[in-house]
N, C-alpha and C. Protein backbone atom coordinates (compact mmCIF):
# COMPACT_ATOMS: atom_id res chain seq x y z
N UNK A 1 1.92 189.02 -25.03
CA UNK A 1 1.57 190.22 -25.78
C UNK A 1 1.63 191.42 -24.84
N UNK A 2 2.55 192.70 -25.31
CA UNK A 2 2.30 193.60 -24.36
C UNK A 2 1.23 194.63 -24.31
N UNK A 3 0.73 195.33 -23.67
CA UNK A 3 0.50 195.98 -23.33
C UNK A 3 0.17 197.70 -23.63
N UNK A 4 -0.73 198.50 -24.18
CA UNK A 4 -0.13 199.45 -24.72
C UNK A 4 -0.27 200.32 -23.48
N UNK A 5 0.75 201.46 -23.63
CA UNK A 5 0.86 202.57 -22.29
C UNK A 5 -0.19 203.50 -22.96
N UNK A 6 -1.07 203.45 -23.49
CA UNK A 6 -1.93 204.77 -23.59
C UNK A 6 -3.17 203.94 -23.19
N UNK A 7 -3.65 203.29 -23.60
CA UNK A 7 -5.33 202.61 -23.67
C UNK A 7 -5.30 201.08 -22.52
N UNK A 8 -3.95 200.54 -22.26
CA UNK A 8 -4.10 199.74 -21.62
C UNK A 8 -4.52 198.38 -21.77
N UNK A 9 -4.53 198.30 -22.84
CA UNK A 9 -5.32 197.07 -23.59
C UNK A 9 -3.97 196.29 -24.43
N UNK A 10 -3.82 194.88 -24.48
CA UNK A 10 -2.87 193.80 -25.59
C UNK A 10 -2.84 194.41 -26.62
N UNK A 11 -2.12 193.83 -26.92
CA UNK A 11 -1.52 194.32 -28.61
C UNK A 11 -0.61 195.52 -28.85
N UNK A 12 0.07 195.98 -28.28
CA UNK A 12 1.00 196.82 -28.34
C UNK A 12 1.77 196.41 -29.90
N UNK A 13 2.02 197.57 -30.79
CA UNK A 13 2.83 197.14 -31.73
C UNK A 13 3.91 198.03 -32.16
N UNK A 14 4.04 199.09 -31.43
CA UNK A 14 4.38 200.16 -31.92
C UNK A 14 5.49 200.74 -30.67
N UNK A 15 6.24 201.45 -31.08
CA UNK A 15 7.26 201.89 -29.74
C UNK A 15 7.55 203.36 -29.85
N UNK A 16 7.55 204.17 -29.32
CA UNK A 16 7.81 205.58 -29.28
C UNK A 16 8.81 206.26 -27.99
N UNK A 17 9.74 206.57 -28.97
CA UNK A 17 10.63 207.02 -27.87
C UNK A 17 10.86 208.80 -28.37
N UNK A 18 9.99 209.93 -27.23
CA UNK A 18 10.68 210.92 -27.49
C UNK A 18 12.23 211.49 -27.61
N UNK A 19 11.94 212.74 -28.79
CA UNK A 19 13.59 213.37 -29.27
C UNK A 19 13.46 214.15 -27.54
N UNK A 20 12.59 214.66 -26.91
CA UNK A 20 12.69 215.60 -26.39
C UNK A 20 12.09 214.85 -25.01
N UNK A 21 12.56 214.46 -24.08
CA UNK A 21 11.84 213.43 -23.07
C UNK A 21 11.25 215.06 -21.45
N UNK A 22 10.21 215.06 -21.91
CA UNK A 22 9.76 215.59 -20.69
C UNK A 22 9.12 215.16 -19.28
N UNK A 23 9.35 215.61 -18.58
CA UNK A 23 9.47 215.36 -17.43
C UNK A 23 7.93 215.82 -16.26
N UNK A 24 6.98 214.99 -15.99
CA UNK A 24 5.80 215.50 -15.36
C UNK A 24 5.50 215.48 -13.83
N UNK A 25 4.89 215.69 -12.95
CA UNK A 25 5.09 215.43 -12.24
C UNK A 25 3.80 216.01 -10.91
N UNK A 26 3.29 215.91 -10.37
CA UNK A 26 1.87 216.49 -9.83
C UNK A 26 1.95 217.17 -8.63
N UNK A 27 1.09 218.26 -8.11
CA UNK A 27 1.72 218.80 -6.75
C UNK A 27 0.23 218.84 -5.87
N UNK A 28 0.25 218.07 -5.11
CA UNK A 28 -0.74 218.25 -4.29
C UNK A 28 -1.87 219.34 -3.37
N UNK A 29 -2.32 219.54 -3.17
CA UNK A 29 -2.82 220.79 -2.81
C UNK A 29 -1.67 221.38 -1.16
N UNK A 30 -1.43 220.87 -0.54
CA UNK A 30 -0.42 221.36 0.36
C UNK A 30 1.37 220.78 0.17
N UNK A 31 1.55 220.84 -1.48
CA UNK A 31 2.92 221.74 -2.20
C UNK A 31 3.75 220.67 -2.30
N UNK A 32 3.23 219.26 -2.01
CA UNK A 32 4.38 217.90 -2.27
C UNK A 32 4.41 217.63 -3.89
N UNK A 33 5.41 217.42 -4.48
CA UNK A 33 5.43 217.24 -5.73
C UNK A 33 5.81 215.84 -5.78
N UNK A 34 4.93 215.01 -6.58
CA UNK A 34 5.62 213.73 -6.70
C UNK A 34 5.44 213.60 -8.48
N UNK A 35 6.42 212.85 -9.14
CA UNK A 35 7.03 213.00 -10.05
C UNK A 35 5.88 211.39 -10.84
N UNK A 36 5.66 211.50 -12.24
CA UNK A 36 5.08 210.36 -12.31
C UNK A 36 5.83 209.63 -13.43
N UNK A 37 6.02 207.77 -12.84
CA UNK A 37 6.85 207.35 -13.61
C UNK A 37 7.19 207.07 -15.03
N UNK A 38 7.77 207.04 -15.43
CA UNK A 38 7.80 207.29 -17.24
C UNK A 38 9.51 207.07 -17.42
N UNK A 39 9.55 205.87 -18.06
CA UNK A 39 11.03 205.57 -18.56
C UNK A 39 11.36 206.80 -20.09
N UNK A 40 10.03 207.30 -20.76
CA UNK A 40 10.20 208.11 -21.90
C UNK A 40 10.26 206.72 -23.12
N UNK A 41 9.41 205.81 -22.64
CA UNK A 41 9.40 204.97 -23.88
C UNK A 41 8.35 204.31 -23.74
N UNK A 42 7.18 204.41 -24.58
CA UNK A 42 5.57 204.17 -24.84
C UNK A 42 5.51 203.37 -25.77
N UNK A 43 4.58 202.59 -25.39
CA UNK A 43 3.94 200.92 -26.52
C UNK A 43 2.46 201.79 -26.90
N UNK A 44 2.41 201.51 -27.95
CA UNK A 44 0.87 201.47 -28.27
C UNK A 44 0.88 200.90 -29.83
N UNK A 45 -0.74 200.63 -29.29
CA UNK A 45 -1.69 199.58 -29.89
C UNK A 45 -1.75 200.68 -31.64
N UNK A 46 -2.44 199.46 -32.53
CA UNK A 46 -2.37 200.12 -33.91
C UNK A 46 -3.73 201.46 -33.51
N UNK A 47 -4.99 201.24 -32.56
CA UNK A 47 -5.57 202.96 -32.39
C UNK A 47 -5.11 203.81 -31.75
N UNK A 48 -4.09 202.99 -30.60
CA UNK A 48 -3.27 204.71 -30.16
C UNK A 48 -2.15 204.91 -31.36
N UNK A 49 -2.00 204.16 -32.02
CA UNK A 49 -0.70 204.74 -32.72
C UNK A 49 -1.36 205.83 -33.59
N UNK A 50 -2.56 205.37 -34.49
CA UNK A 50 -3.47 206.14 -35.45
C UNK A 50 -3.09 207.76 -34.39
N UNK A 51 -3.77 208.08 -33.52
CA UNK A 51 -3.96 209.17 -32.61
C UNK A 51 -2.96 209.75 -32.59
N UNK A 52 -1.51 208.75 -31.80
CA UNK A 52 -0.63 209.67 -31.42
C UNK A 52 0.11 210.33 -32.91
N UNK A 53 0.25 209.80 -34.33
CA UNK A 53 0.64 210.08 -35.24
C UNK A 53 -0.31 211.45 -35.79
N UNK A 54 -1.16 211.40 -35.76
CA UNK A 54 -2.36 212.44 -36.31
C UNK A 54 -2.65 213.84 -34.63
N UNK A 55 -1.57 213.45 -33.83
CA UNK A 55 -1.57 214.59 -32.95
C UNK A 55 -2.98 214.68 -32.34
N UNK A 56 -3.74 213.59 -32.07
CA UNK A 56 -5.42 214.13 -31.43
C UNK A 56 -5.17 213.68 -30.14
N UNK A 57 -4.66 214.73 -29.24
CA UNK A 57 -4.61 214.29 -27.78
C UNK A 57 -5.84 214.02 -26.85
N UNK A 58 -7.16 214.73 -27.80
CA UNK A 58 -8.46 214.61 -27.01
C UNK A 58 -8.92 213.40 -27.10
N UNK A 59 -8.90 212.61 -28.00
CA UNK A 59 -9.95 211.41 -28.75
C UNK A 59 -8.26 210.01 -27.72
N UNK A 60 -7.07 210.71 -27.98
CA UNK A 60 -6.09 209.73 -26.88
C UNK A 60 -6.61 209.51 -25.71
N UNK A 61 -6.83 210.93 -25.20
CA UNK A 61 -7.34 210.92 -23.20
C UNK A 61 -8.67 210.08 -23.28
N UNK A 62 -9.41 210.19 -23.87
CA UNK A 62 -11.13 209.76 -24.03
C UNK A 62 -10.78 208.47 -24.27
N UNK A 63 -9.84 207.77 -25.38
CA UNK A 63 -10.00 206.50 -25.51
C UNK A 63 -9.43 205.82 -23.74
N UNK A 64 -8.42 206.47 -23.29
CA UNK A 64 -7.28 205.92 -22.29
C UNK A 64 -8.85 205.64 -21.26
N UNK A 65 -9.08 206.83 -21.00
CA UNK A 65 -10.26 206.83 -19.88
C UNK A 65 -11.18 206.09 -20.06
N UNK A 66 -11.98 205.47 -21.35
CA UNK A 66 -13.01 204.58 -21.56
C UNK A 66 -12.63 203.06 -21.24
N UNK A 67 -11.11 203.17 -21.80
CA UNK A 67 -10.88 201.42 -21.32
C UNK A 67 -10.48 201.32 -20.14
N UNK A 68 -10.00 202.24 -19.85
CA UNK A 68 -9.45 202.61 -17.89
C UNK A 68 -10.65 201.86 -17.02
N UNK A 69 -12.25 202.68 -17.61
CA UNK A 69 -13.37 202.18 -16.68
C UNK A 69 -13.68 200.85 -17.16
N UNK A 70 -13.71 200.55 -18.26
CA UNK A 70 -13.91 199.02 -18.84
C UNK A 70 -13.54 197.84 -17.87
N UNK A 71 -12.00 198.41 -17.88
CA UNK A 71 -11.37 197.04 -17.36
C UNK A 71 -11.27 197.75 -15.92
N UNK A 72 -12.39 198.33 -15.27
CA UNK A 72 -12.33 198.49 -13.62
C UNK A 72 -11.69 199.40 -12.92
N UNK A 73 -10.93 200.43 -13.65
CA UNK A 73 -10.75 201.44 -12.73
C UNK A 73 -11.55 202.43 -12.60
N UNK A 74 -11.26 202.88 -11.19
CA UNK A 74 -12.20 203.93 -11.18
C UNK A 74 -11.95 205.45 -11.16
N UNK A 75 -12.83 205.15 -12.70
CA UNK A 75 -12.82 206.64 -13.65
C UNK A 75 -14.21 207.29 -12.93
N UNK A 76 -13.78 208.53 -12.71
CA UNK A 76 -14.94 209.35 -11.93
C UNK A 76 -16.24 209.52 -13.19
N UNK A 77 -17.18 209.61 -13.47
CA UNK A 77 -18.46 209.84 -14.04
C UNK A 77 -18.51 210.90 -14.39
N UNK A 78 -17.67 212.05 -13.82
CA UNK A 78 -18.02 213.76 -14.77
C UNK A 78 -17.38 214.57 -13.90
N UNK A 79 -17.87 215.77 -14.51
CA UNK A 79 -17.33 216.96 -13.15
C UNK A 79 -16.04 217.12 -12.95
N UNK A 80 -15.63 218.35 -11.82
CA UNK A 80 -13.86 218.23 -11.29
C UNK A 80 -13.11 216.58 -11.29
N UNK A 81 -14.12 215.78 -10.85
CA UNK A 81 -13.13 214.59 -10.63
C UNK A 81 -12.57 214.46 -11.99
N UNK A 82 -13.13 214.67 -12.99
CA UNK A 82 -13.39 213.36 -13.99
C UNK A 82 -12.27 214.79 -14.82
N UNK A 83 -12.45 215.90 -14.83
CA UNK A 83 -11.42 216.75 -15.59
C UNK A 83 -10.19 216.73 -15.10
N UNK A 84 -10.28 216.32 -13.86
CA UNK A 84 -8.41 216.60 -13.08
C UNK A 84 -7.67 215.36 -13.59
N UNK A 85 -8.61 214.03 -13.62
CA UNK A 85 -7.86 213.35 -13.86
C UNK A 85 -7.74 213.13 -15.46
N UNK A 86 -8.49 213.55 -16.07
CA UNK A 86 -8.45 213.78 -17.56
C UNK A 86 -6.70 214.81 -18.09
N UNK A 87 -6.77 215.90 -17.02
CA UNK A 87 -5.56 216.67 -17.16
C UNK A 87 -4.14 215.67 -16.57
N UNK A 88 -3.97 215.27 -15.59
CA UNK A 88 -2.82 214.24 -15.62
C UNK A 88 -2.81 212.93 -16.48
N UNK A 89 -3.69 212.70 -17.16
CA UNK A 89 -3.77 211.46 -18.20
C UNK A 89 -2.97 212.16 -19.05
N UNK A 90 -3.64 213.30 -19.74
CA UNK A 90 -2.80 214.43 -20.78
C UNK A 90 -1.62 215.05 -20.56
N UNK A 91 -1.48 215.35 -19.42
CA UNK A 91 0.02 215.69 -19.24
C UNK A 91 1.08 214.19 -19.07
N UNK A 92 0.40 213.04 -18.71
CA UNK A 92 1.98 212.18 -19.13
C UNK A 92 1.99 211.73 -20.17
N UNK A 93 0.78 212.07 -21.01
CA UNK A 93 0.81 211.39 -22.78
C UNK A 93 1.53 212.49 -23.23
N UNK A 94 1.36 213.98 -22.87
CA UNK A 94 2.21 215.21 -23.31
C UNK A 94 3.94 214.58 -23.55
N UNK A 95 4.27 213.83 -22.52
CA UNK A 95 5.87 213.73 -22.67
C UNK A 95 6.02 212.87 -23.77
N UNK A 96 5.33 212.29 -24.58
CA UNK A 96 5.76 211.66 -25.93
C UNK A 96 5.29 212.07 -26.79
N UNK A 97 4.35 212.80 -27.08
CA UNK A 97 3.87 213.71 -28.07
C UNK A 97 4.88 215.29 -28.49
N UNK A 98 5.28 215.74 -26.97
CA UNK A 98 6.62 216.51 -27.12
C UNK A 98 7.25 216.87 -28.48
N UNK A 99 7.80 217.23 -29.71
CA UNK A 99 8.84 217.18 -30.26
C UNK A 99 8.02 216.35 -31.31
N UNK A 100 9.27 215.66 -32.25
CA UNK A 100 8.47 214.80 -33.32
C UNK A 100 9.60 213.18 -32.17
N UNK A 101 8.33 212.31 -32.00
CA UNK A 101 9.36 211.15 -31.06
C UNK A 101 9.37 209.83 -32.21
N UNK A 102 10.68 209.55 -31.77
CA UNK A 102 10.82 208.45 -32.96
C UNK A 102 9.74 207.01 -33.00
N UNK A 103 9.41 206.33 -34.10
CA UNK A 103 8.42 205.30 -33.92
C UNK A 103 8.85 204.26 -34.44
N UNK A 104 8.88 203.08 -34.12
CA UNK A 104 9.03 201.83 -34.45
C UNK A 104 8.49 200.92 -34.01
N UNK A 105 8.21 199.76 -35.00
CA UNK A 105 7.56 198.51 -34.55
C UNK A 105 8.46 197.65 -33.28
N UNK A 106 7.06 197.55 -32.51
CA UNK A 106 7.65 196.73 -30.88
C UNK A 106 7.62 195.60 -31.37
């Protein structure tokens, strides 16, 4: 069973490939840009699909981040940490939300 790229959790059923594939990429505080990986083709589960179809990128980042700490990563508790990485969660879900991206069952 795969995997979904938003929440991280089995059951992937769904496939999304943006019309418009954008490109993200992060710059460190002394100006290195490293690029983050993304083939431009996303699995998700039947609640990220609900989300990404109904455009709620807030209740996407919040779910991604709750199962992120679930299953052990470490999601910062609040504050700058916890917003910066809230903003690069949102900017690589941004590259499939982009445009209208095509959807089909995985």
């Amino acid at each position: 069973m795969s995997e979904c790229d938003f929440c991280c959790l089995p059951g992937a059923r769904w496939l999304y490939i943006p019309q418009d594939r954008a490109t993200v990429a992060l710059m460190s505080d002394n100006g290195v840009v490293t690029p983050l990986p993304n083939d431009g083709r996303w699995r998700a589960c039947d609640l990220c699909s609900d989300l990404v179809d109904t455009d709620d990128m807030e209740r996407l980042v919040s779910r991604s981040l709750i199962t992120l700490r679930i299953l052990g990563a470490p999601v910062p508790d609040g504050g700058l940490e916890l917003e910066h990485m809230a903003m690069v969660v949102m900017a690589n879900f941004a590259t499939v939300l982009a445009g209208r991206p095509t959807k089909s069952p995985f």
